[in-house]
C-alpha atoms as a PDB file:
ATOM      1  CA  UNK A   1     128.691  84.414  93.614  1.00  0.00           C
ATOM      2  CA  UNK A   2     127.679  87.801  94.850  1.00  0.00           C
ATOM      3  CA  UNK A   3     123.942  87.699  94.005  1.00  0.00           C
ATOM      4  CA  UNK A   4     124.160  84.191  96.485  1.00  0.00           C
ATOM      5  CA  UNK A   5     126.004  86.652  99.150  1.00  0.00           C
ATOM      6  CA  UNK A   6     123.181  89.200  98.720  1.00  0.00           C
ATOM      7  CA  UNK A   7     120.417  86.757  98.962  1.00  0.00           C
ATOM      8  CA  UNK A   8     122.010  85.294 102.194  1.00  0.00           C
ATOM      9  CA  UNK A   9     122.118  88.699 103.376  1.00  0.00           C
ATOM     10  CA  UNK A  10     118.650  89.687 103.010  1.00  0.00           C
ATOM     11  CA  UNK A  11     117.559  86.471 104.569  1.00  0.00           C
ATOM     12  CA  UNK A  12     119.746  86.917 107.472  1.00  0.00           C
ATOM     13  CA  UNK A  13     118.033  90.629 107.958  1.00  0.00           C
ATOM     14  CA  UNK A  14     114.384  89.247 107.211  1.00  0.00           C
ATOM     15  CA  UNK A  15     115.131  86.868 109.894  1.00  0.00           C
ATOM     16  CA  UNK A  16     116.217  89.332 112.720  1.00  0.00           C
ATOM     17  CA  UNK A  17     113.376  91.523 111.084  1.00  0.00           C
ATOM     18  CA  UNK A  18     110.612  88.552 111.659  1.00  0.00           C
ATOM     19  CA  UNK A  19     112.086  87.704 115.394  1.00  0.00           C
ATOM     20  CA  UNK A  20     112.182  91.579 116.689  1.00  0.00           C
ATOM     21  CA  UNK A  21     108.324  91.963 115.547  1.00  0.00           C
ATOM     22  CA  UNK A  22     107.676  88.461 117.347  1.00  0.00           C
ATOM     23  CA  UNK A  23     109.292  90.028 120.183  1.00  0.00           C
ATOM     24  CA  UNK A  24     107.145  93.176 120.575  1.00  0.00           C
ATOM     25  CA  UNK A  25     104.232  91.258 120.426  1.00  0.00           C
ATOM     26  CA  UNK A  26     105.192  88.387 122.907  1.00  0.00           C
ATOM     27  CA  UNK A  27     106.142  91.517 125.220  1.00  0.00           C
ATOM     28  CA  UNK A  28     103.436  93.230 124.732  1.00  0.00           C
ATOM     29  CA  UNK A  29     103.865  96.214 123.376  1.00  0.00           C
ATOM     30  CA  UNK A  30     101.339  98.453 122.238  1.00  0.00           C
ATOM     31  CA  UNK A  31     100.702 101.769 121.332  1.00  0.00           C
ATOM     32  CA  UNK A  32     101.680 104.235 117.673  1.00  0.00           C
ATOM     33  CA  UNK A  33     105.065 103.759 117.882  1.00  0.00           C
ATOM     34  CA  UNK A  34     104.966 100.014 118.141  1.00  0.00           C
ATOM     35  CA  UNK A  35     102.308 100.237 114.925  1.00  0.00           C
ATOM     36  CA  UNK A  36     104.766 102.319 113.223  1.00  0.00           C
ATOM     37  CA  UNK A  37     107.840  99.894 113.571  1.00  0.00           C
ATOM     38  CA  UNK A  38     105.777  97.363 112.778  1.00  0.00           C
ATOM     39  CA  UNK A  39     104.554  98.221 109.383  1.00  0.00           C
ATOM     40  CA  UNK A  40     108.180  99.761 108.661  1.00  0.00           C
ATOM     41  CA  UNK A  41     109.455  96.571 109.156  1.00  0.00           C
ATOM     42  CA  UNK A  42     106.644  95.089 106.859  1.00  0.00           C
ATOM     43  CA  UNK A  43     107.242  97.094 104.488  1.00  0.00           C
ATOM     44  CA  UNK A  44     111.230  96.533 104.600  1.00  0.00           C
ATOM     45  CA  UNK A  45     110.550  93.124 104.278  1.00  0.00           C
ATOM     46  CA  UNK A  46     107.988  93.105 101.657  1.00  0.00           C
ATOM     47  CA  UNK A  47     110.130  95.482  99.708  1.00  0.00           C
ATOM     48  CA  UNK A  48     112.660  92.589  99.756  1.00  0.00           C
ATOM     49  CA  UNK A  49     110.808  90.162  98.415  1.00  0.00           C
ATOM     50  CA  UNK A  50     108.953  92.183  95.547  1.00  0.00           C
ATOM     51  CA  UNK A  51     112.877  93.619  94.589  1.00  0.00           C
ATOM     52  CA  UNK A  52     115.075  90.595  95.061  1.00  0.00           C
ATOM     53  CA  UNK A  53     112.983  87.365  95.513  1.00  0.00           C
ATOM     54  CA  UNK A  54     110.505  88.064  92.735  1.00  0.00           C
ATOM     55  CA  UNK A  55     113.105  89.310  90.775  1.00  0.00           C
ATOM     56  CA  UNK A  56     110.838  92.903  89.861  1.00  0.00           C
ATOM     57  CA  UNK A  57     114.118  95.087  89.668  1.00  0.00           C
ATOM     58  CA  UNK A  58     114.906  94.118  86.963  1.00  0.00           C
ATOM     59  CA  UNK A  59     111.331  94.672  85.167  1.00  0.00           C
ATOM     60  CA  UNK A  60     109.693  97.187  83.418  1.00  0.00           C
ATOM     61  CA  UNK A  61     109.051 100.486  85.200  1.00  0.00           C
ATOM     62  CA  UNK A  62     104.934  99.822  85.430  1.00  0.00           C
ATOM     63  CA  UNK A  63     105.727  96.493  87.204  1.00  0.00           C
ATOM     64  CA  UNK A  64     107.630  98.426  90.387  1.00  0.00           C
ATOM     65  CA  UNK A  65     104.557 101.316  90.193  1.00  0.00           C
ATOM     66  CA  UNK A  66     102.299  98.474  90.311  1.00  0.00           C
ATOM     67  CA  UNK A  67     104.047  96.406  92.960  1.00  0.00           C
ATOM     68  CA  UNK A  68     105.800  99.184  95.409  1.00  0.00           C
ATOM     69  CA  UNK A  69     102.797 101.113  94.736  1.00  0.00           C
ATOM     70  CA  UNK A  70     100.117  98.412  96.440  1.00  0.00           C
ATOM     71  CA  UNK A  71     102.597  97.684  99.322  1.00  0.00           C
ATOM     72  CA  UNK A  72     102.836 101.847  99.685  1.00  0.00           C
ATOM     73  CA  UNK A  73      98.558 102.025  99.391  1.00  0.00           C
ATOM     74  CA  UNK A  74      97.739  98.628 101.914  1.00  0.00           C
ATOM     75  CA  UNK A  75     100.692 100.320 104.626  1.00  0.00           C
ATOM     76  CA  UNK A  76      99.245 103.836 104.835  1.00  0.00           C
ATOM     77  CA  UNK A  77      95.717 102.053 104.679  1.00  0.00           C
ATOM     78  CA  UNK A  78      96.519 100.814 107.486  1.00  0.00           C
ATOM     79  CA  UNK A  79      98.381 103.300 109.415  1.00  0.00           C
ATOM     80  CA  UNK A  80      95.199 106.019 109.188  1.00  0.00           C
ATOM     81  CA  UNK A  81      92.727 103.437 109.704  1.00  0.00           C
ATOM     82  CA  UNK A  82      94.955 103.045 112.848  1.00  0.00           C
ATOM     83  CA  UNK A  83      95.157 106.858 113.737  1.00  0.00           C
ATOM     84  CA  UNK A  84      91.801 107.230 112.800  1.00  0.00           C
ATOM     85  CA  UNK A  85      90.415 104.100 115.380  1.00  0.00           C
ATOM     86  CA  UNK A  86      92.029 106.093 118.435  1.00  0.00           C
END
């Protein structure tokens, strides 16, 4: 019953996660900060779903290199190709 509680949880927090990004863009926003929150929130999310939804904490500890390790290498790809653009 309390892996069902957890799951619930995390859904509840990707949700308000996925409507508060929706809402800086629909608004607007621009600028580092707003790129910043932004990929945070990616990567809280992503870090969800690798850890709980495809199950990889439970794995071996190359699997969650492998895994936490892209998310960490596409995020700060991203944020310096970002500072570097301005």
């Amino acid at each position: 019953m309390n892996k069902y509680l957890n799951v619930n949880r995390i859904w509840i927090i990707m949700v308000i996660l996925t409507i508060s990004t929706y809402a800086v863009g629909k608004l607007g926003y621009s600028g580092i900060y707003v790129v910043l929150f932004l990929l945070t929130t990616a990567i809280i999310k992503s870090s969800f779903i690798i850890g709980d939804f495809m199950e990889v904490r439970g794995t071996s500890l190359l699997w969650r290199i492998l895994m936490y390790g892209w998310l960490w290498l596409v995020t700060i790809t991203i944020a310096v190709t970002y500072l570097i653009s301005q």
